[in-house]
C-alpha atoms as a PDB file:
ATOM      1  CA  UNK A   1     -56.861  57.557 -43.935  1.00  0.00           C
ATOM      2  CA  UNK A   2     -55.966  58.294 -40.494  1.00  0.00           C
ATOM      3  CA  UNK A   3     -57.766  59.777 -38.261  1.00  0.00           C
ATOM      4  CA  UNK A   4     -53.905  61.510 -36.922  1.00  0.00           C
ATOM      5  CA  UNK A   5     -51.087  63.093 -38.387  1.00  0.00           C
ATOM      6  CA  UNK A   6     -47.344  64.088 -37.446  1.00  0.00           C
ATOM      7  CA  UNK A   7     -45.870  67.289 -35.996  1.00  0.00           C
ATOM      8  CA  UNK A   8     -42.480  68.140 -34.987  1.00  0.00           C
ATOM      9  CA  UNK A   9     -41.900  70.361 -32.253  1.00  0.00           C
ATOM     10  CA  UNK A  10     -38.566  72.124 -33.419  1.00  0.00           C
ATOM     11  CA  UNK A  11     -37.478  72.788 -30.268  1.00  0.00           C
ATOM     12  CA  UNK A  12     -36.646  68.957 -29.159  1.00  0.00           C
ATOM     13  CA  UNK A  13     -36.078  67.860 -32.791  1.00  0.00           C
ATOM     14  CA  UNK A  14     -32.509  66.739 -31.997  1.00  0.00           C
ATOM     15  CA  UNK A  15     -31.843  66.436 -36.084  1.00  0.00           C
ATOM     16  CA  UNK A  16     -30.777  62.479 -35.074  1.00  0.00           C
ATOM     17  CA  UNK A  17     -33.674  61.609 -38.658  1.00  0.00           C
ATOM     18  CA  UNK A  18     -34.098  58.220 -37.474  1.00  0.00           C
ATOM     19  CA  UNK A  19     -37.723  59.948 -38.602  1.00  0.00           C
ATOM     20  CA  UNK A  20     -36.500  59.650 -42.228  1.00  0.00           C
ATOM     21  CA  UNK A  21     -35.441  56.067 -42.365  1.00  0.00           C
ATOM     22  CA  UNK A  22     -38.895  55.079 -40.783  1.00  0.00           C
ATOM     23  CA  UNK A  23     -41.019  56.396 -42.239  1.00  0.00           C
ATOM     24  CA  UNK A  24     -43.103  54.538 -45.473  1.00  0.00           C
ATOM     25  CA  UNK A  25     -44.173  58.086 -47.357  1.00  0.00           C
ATOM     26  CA  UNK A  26     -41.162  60.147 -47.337  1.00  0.00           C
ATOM     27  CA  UNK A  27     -43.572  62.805 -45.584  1.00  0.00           C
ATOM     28  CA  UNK A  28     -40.260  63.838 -42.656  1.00  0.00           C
ATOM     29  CA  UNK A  29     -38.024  66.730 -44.116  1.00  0.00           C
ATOM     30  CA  UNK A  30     -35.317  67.418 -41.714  1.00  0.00           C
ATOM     31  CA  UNK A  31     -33.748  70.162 -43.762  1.00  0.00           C
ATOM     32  CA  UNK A  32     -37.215  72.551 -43.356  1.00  0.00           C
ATOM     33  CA  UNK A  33     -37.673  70.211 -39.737  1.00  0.00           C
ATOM     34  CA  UNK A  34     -41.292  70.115 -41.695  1.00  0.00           C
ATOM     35  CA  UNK A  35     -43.646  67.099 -42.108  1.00  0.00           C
ATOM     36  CA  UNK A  36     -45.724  67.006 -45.337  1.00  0.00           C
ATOM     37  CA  UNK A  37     -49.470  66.035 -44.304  1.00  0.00           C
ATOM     38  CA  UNK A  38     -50.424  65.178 -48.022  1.00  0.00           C
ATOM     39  CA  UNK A  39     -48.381  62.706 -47.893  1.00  0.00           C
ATOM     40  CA  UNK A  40     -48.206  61.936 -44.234  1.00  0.00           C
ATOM     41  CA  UNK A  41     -50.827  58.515 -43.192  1.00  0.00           C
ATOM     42  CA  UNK A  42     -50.851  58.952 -39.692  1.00  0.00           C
ATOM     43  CA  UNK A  43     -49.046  55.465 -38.895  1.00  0.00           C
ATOM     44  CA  UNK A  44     -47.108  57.062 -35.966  1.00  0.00           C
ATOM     45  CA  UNK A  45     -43.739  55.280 -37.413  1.00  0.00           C
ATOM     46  CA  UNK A  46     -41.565  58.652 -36.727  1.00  0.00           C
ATOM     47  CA  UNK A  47     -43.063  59.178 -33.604  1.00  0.00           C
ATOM     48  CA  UNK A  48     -42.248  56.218 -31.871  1.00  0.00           C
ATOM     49  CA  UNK A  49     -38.384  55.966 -33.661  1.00  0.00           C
ATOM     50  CA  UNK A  50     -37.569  59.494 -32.774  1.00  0.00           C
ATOM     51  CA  UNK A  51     -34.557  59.651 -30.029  1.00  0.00           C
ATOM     52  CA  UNK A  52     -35.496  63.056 -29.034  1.00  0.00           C
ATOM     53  CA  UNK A  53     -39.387  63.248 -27.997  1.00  0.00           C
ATOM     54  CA  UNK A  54     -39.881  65.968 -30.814  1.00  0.00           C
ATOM     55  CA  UNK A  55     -42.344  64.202 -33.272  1.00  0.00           C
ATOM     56  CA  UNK A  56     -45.993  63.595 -31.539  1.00  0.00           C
ATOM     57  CA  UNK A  57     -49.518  62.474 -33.698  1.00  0.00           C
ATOM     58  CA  UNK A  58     -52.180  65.073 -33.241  1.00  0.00           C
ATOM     59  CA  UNK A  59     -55.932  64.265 -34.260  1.00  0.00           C
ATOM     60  CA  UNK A  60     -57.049  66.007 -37.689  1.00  0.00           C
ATOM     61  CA  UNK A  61     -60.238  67.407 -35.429  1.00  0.00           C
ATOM     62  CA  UNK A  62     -59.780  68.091 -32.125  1.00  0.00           C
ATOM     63  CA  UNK A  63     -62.515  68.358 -29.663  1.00  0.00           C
ATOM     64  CA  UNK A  64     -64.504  71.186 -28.650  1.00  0.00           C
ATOM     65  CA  UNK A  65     -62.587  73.266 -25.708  1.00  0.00           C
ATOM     66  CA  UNK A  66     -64.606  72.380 -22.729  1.00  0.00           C
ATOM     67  CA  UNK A  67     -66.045  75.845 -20.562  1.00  0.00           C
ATOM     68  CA  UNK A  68     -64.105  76.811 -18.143  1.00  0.00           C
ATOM     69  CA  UNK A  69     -65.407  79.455 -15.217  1.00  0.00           C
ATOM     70  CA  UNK A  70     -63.289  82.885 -14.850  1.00  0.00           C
ATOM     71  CA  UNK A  71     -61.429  81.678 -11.805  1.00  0.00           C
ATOM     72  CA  UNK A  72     -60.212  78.775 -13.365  1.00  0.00           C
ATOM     73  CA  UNK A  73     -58.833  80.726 -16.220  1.00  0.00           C
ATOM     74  CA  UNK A  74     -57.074  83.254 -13.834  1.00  0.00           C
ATOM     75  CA  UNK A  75     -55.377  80.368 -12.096  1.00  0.00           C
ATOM     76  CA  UNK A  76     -54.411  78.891 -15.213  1.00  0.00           C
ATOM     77  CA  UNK A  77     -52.486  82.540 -16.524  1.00  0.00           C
ATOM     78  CA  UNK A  78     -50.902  82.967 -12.996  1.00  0.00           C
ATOM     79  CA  UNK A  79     -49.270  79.361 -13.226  1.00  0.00           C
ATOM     80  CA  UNK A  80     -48.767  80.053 -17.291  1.00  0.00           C
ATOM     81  CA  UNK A  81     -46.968  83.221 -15.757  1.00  0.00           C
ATOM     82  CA  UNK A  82     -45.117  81.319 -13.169  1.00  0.00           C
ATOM     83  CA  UNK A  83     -43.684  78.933 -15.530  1.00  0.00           C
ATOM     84  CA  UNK A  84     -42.441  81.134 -18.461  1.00  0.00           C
ATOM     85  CA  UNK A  85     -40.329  82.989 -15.200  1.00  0.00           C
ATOM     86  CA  UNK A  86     -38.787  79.624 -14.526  1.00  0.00           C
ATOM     87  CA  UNK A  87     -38.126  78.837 -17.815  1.00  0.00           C
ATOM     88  CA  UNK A  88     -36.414  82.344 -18.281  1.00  0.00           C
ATOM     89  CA  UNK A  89     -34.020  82.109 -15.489  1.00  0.00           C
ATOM     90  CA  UNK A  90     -33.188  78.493 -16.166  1.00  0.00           C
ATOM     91  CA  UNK A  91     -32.265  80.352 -20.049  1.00  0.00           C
ATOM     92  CA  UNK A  92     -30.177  82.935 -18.022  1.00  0.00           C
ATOM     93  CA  UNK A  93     -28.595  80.082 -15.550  1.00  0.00           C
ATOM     94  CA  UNK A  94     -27.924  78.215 -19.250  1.00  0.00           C
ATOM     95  CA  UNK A  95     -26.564  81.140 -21.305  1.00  0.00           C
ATOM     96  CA  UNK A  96     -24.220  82.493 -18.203  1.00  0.00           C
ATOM     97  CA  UNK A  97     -23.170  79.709 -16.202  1.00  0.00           C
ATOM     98  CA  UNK A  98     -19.454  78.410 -16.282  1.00  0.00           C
ATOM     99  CA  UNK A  99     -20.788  75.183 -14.508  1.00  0.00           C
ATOM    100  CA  UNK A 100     -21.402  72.453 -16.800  1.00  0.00           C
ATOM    101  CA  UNK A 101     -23.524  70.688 -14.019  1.00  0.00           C
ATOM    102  CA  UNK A 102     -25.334  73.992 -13.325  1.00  0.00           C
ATOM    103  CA  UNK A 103     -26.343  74.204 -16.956  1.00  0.00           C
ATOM    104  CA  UNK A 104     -27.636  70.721 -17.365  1.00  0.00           C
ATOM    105  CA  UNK A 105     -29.910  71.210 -14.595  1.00  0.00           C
ATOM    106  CA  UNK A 106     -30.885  74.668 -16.251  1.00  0.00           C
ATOM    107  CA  UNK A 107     -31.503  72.692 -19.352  1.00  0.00           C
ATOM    108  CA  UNK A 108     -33.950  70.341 -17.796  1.00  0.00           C
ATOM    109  CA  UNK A 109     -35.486  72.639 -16.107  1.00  0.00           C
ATOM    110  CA  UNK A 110     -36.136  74.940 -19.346  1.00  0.00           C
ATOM    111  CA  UNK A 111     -37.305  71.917 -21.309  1.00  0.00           C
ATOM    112  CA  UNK A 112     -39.470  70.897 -18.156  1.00  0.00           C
ATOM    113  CA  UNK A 113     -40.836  74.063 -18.154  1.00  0.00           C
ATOM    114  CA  UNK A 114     -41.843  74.178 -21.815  1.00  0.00           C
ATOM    115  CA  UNK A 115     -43.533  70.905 -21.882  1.00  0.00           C
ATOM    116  CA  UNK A 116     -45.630  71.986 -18.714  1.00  0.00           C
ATOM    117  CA  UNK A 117     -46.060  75.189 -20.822  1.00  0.00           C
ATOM    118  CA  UNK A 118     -47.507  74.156 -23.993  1.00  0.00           C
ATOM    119  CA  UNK A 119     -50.051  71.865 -21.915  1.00  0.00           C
ATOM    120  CA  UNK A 120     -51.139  74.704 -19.777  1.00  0.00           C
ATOM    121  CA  UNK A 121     -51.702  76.460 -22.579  1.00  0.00           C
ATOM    122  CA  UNK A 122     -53.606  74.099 -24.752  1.00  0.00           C
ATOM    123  CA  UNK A 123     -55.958  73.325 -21.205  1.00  0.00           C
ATOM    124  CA  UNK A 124     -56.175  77.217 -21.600  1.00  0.00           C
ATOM    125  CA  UNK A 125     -57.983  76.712 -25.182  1.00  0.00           C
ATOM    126  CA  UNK A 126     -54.606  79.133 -26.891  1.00  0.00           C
ATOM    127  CA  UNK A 127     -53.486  75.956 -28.646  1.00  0.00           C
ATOM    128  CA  UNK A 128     -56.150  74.437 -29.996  1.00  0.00           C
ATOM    129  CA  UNK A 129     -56.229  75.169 -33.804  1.00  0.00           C
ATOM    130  CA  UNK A 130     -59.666  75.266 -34.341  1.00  0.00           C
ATOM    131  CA  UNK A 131     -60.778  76.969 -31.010  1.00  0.00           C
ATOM    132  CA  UNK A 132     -62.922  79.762 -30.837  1.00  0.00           C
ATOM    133  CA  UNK A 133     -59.374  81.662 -29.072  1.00  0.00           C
ATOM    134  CA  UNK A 134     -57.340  80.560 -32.060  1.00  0.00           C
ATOM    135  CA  UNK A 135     -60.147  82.416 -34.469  1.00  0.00           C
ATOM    136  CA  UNK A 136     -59.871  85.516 -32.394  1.00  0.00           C
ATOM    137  CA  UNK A 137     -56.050  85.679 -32.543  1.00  0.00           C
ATOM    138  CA  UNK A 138     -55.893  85.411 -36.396  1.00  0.00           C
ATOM    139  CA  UNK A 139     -58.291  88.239 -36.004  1.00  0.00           C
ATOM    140  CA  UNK A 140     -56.289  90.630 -34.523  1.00  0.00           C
ATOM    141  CA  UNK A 141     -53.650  89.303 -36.382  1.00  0.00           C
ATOM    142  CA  UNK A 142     -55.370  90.766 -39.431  1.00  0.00           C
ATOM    143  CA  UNK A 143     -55.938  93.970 -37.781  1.00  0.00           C
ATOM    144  CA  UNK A 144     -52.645  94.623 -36.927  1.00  0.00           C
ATOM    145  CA  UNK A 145     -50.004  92.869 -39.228  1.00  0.00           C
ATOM    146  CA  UNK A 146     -50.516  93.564 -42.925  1.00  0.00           C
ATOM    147  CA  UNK A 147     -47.448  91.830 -43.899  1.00  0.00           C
ATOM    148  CA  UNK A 148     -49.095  88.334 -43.433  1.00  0.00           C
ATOM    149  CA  UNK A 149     -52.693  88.970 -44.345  1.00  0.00           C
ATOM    150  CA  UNK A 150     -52.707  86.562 -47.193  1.00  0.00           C
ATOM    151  CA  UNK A 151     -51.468  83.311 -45.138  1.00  0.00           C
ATOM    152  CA  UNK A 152     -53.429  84.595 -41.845  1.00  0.00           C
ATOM    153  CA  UNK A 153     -56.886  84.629 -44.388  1.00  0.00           C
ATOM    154  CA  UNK A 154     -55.392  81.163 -45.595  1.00  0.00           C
ATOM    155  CA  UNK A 155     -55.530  79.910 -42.062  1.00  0.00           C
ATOM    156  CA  UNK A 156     -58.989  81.372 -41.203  1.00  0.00           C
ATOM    157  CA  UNK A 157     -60.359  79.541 -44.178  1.00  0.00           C
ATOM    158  CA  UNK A 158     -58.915  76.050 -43.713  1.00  0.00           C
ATOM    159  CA  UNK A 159     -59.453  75.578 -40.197  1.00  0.00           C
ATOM    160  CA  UNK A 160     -62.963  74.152 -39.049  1.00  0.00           C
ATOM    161  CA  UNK A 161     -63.943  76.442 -36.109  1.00  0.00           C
ATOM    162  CA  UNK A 162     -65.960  74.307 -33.704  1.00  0.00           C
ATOM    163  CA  UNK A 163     -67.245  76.856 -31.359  1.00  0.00           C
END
């Protein structure tokens, strides 16, 4: 087995399913934009045929999140802050815009923005799945929505915490 799997970041999936013709498993649904890890072997073929960026191999473990001191972390939430403002106002510049050169820019910006997003965030510790962060968010997830106690408690259980 493979020591990675698929994952499909909705956002970019441009719904071109080259990922369906590749791949040797069947394991790509483009109808739920899901990707089956039973069946999924980690041989990256989706990945590297998709047009749009949107399918990446993550490890099955991921490493422990390194320490980080306070004012590290406080930089890291000021630029996380920073960023989700730019990628607002490139949304606004998108949504209202007449000029079709104004809103490609804004689009690039917005995607630019996301990408530099979801890294900050996962150098934060937020993204890793089985980071001590991630635990405490389920957590308080359980302690204030009761609507989605059963599949938070799923979650708890079947990620290995490694801190």
């Amino acid at each position: 087995m493979s020591k990675e799997r698929a994952i499909r970041n909705l956002r970019l999936c441009s719904k071109d399913c080259l990922c369906l013709f590749v791949c040797p498993t069947g394991a790509t649904d483009t109808e739920t934009g899901q990707i089956d890890f039973d069946k999924c072997i980690g041989c990256g073929a989706c990945s590297k045929a998709c047009p749009a960026g949107a399918i990446s191999m993550v490890p099955y473990e991921y490493p422990k999140e390194q320490p980080k001191d306070d004012e590290v972390i406080e930089k890291l939430k000021f630029i996380i802050e920073s960023k989700v403002d730019q990628e607002q106002l490139a949304n606004y510049i998108i949504k209202n815009s007449n000029n079709e050169g104004e809103k490609f820019l804004a689009k690039i910006i917005s995607k630019a923005n996301r990408l530099i997003l979801e890294d900050l965030y996962r150098e934060s510790g937020y993204m890793l799945p089985q980071s001590k962060k991630t635990k405490e968010f389920l957590n308080q997830l359980l302690e204030k929505d009761t609507t989605n106690n059963e599949v938070i408690n799923k979650l708890l259980n079947l990620l290995n915490f490694n801190d």
